[in-house]
N, C-alpha and C. Protein backbone atom coordinates (compact mmCIF):
# COMPACT_ATOMS: atom_id res chain seq x y z
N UNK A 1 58.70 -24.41 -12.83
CA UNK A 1 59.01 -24.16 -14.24
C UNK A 1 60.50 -23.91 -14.39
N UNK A 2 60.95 -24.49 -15.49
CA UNK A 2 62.35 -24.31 -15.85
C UNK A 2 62.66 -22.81 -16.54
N UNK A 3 63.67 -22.59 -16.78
CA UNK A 3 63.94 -21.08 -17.13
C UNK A 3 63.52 -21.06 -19.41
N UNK A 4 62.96 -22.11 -19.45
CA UNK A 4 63.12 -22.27 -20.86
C UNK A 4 61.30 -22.37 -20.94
N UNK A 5 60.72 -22.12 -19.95
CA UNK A 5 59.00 -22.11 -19.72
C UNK A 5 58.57 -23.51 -19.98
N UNK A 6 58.91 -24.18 -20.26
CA UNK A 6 57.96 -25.42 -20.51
C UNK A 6 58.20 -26.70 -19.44
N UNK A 7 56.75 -27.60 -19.48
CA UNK A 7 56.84 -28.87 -18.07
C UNK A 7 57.84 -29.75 -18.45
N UNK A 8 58.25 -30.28 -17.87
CA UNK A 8 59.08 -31.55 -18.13
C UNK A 8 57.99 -32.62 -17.89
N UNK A 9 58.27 -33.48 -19.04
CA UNK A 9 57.55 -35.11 -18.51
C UNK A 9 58.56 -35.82 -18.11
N UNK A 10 57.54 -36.41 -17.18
CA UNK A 10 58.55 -37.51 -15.96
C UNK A 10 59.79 -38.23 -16.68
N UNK A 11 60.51 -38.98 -15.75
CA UNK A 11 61.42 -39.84 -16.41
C UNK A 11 60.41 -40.98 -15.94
N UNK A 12 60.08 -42.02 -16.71
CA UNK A 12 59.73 -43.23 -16.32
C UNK A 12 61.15 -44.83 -16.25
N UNK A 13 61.01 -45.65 -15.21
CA UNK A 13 61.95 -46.68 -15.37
C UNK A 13 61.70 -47.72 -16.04
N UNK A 14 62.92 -48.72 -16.57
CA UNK A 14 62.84 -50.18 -17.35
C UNK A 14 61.28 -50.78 -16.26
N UNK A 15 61.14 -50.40 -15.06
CA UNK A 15 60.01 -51.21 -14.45
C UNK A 15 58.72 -50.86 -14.58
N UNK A 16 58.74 -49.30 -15.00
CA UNK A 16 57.57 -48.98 -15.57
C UNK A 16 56.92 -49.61 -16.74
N UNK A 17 57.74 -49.22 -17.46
CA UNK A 17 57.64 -49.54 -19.03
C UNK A 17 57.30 -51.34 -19.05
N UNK A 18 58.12 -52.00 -18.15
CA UNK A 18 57.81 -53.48 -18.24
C UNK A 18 56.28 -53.40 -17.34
N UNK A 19 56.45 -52.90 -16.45
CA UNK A 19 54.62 -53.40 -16.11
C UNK A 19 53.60 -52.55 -17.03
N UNK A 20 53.96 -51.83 -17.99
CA UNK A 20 53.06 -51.62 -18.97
C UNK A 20 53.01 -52.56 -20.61
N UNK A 21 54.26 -52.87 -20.70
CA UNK A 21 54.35 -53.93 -21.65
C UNK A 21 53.21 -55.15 -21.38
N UNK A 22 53.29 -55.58 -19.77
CA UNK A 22 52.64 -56.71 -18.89
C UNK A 22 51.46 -56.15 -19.23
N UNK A 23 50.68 -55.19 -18.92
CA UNK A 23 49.67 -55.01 -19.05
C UNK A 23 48.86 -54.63 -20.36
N UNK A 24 49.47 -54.85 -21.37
CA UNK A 24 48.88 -54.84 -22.61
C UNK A 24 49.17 -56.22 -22.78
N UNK A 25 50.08 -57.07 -22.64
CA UNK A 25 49.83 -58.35 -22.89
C UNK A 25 48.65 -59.47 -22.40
N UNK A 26 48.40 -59.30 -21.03
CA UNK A 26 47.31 -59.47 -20.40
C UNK A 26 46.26 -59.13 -21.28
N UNK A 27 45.89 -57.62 -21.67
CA UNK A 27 45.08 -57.15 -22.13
C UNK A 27 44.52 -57.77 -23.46
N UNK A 28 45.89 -58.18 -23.94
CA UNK A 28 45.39 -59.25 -25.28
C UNK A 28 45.59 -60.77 -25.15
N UNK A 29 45.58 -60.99 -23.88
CA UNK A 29 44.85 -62.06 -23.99
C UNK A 29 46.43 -63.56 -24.26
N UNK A 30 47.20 -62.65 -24.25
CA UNK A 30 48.55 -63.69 -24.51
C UNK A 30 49.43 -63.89 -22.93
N UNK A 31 50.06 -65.22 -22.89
CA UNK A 31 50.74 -65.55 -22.40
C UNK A 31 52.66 -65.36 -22.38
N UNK A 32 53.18 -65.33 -21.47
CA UNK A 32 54.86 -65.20 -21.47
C UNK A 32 55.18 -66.12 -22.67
N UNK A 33 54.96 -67.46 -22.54
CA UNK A 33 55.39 -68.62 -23.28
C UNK A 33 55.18 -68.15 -25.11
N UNK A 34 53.71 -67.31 -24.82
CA UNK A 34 53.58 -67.19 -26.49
C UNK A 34 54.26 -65.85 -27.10
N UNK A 35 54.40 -64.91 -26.05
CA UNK A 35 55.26 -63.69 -26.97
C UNK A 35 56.41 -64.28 -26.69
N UNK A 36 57.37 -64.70 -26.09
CA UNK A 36 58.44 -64.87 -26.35
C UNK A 36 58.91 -65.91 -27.73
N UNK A 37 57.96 -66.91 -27.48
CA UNK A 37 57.67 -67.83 -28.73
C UNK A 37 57.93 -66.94 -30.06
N UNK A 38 57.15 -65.85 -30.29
CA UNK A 38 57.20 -64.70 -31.39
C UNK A 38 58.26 -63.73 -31.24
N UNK A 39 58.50 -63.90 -30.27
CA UNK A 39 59.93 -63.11 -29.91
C UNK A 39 61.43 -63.42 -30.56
N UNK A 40 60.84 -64.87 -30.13
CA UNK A 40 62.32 -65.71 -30.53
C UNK A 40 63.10 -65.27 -29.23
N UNK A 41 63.06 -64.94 -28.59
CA UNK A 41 63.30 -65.36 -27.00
C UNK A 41 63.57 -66.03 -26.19
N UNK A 42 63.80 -66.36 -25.47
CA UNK A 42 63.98 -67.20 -23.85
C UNK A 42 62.62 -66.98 -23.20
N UNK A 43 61.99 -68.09 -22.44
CA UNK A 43 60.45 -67.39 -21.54
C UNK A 43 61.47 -66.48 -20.69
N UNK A 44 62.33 -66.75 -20.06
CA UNK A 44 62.69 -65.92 -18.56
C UNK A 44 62.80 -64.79 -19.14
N UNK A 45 63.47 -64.22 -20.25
CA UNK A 45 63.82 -62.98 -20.53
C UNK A 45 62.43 -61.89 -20.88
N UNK A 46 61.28 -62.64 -20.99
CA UNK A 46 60.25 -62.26 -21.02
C UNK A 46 59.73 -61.70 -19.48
N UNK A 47 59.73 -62.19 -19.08
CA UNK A 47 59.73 -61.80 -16.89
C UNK A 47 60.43 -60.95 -16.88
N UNK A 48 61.99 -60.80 -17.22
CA UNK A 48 62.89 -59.78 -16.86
C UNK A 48 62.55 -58.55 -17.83
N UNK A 49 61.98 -58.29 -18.79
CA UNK A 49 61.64 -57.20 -19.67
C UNK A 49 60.28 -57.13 -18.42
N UNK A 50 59.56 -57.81 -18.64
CA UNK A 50 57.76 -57.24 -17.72
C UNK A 50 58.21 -56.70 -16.45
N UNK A 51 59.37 -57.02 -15.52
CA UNK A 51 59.59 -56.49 -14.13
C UNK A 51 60.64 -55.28 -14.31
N UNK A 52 61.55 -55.09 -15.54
CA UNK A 52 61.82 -53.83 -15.01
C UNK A 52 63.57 -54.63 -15.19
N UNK A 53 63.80 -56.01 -14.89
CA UNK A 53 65.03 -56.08 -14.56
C UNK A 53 66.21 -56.48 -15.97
N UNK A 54 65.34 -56.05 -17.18
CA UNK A 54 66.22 -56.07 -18.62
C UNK A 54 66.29 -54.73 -19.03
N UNK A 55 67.05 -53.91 -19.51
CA UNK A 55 66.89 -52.78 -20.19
C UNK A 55 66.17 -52.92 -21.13
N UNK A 56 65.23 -52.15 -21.50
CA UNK A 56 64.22 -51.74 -22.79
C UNK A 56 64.11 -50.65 -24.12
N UNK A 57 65.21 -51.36 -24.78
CA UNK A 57 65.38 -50.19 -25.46
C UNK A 57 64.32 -50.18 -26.48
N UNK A 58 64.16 -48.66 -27.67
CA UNK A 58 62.98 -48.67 -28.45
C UNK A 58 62.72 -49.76 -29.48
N UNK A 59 64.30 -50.53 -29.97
CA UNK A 59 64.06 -51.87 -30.60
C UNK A 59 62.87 -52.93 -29.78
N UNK A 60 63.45 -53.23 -28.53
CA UNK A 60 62.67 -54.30 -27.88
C UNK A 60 61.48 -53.75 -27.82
N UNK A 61 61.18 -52.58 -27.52
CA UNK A 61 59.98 -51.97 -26.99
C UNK A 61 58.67 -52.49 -28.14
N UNK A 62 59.24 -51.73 -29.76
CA UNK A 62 58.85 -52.13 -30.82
C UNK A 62 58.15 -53.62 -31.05
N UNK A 63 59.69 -54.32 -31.09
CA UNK A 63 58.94 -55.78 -31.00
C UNK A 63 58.42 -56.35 -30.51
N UNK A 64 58.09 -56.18 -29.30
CA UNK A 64 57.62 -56.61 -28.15
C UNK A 64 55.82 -56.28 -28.33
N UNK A 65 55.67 -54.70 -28.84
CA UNK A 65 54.32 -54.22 -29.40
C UNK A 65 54.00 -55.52 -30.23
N UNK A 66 54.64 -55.59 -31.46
CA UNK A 66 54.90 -56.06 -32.20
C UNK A 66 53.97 -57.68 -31.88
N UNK A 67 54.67 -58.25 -30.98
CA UNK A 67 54.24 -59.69 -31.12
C UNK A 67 53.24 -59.47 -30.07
N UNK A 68 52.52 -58.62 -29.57
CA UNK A 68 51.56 -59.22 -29.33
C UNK A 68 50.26 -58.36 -29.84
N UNK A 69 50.52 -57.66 -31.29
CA UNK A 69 49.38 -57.29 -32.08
C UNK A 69 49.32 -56.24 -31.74
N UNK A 70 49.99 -55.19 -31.40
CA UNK A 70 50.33 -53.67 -31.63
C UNK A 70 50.72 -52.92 -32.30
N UNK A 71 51.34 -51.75 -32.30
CA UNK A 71 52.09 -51.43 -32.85
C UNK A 71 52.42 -49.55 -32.47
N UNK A 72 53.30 -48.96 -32.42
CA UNK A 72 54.16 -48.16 -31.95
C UNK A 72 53.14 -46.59 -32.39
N UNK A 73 52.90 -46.95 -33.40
CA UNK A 73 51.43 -46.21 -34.00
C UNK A 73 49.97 -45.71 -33.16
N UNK A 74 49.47 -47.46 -32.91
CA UNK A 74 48.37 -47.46 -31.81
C UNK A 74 48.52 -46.91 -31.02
N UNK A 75 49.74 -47.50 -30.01
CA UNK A 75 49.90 -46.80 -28.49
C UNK A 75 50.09 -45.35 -28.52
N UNK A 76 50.65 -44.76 -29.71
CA UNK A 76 50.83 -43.48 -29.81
C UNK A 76 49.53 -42.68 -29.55
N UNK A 77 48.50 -43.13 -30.80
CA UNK A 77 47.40 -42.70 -30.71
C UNK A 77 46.15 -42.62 -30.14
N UNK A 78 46.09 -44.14 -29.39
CA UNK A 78 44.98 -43.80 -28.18
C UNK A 78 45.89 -43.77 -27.05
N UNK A 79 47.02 -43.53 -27.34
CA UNK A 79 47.36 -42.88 -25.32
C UNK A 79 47.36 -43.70 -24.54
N UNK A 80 47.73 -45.15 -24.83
CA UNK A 80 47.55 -46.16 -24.07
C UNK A 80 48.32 -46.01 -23.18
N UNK A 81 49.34 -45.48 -22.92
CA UNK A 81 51.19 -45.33 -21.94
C UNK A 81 50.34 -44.23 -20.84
N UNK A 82 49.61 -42.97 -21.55
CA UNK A 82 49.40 -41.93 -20.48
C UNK A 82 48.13 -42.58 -19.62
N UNK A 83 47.49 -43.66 -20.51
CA UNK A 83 45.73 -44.12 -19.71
C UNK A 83 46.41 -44.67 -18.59
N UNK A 84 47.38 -45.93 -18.76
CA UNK A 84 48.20 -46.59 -18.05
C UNK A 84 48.82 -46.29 -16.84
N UNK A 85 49.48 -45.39 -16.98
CA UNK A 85 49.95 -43.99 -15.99
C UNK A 85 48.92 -43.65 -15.23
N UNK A 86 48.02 -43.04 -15.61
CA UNK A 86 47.02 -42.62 -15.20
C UNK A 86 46.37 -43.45 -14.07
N UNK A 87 46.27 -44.46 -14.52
CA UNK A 87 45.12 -45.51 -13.72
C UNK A 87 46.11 -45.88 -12.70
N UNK A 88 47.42 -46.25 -12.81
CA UNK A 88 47.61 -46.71 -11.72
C UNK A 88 48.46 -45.30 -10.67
N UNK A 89 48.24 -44.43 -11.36
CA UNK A 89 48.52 -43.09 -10.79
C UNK A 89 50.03 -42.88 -10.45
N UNK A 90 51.00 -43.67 -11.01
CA UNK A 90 52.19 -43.74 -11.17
C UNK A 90 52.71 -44.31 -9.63
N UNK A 91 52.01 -44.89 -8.78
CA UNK A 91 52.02 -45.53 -7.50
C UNK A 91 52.66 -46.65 -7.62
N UNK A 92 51.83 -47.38 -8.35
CA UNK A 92 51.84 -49.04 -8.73
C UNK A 92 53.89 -49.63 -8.51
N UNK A 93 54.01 -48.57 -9.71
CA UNK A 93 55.57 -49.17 -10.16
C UNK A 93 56.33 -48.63 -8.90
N UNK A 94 56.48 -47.83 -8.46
CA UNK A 94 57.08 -47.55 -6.81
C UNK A 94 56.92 -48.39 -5.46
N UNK A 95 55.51 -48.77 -5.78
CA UNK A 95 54.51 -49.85 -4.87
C UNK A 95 55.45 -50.94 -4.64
N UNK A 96 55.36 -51.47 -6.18
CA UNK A 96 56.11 -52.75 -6.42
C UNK A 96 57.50 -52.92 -6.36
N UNK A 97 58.14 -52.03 -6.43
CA UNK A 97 59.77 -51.24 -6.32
C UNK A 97 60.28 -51.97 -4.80
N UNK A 98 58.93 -51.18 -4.08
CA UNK A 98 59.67 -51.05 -2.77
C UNK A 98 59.56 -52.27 -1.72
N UNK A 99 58.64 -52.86 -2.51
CA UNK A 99 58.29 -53.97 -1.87
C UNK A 99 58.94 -55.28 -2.09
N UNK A 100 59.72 -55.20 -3.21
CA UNK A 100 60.71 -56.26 -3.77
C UNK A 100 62.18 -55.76 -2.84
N UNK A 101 62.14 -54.54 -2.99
CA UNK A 101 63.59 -54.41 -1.92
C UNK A 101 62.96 -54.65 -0.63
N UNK A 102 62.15 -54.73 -0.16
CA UNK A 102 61.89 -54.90 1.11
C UNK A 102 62.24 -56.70 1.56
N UNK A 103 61.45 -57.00 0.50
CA UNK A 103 61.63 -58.67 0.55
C UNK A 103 63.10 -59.16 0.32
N UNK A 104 63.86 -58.45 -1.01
CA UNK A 104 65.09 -58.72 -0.66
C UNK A 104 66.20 -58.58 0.33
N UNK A 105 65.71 -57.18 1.29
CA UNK A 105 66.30 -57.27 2.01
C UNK A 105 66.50 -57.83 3.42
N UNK A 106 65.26 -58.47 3.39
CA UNK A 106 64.76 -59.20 4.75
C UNK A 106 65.65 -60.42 4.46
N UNK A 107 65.84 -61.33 3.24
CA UNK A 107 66.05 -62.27 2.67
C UNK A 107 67.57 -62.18 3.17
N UNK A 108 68.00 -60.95 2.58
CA UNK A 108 70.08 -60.94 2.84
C UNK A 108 70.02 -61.02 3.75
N UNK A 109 69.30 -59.70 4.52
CA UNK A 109 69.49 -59.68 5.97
C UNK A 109 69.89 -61.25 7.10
N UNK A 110 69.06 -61.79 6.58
CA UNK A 110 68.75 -63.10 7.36
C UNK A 110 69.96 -64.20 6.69
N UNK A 111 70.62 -64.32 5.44
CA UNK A 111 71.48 -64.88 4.98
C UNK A 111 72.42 -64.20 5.55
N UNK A 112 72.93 -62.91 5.75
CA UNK A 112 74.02 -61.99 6.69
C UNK A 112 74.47 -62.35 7.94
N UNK A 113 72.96 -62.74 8.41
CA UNK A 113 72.90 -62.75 10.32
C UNK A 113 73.54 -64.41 10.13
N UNK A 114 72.90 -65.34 9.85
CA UNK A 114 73.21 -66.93 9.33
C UNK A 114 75.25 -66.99 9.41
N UNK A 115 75.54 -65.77 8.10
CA UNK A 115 76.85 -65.78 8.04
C UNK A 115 77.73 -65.36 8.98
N UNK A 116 77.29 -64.18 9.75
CA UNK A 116 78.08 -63.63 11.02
C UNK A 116 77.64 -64.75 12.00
N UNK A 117 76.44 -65.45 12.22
CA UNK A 117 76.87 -66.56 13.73
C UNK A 117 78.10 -67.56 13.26
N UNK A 118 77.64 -67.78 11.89
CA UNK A 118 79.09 -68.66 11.75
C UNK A 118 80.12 -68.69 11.88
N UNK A 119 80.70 -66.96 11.46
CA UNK A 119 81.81 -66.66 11.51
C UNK A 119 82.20 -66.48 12.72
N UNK A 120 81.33 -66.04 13.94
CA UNK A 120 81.91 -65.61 14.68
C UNK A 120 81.85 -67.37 15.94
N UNK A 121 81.10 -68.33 15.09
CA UNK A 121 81.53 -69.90 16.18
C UNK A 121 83.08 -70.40 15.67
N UNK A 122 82.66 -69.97 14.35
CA UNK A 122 84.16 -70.25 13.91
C UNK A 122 85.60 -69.46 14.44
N UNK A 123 85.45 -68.36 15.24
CA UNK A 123 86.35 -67.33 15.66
C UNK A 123 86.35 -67.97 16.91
N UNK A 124 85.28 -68.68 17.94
CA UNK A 124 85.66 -69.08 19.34
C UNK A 124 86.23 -69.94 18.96
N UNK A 125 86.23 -71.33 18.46
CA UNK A 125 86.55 -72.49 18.47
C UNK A 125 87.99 -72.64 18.30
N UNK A 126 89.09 -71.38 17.36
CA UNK A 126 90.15 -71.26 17.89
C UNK A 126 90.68 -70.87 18.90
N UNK A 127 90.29 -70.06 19.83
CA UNK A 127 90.69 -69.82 20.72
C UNK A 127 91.04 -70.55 22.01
């Protein structure tokens, strides 16, 4: 407890919030191609809001409800954000976190190692 008595609620990230956006879209039944369509969007920028890798501010958040038959109201009132939370026990988005850096880093790693043999055939061959 803080010195002011009350809990703090979590901070949640842009990756949370996008795999909960994802999962109400699913939930209704729509595709990337068609909210962004209503978006007025780009499809890709639709991926980068669902993974976490666009900032989400309460405008986008809004519209985003918005086009796919929500609204800022609903989610308020049945608790769809805390059910969400809940179910995936706040695991999921860490899950998926760590496992994308994992893959990316296997990926550099191996583009790194690629670059140091080069550099360093390229360092004998003057000699």
């Amino acid at each position: 407890m803080n010195k002011w008595n009350f809990v703090r609620r979590p901070t949640y990230t842009n990756a949370t919030y996008g795999m909960f956006l994802r999962y109400l879209r699913e939930k209704q039944g729509l595709t990337m191609k068609k909210v962004a369509k209503k978006l007025g969007y780009p499809y890709g920028k639709i991926g980068y809001l669902e993974r976490g890798e666009h900032r989400i501010t309460m405008d986008v958040y809004e519209r985003y409800l918005r086009a796919i038959g929500l609204s800022m109201r609903t989610v308020q009132q049945l608790n769809l954000f805390d059910k969400f939370i809940s179910e995936s026990d706040g695991l999921v988005p860490f899950a998926e976190f760590q496992k994308q850096v994992e893959e990316y880093t296997k990926e550099k790693s191996k583009e790194f190692g690629s670059l140091e043999n080069k550099k360093g055939e390229g360092s004998e061959r003057k000699k």
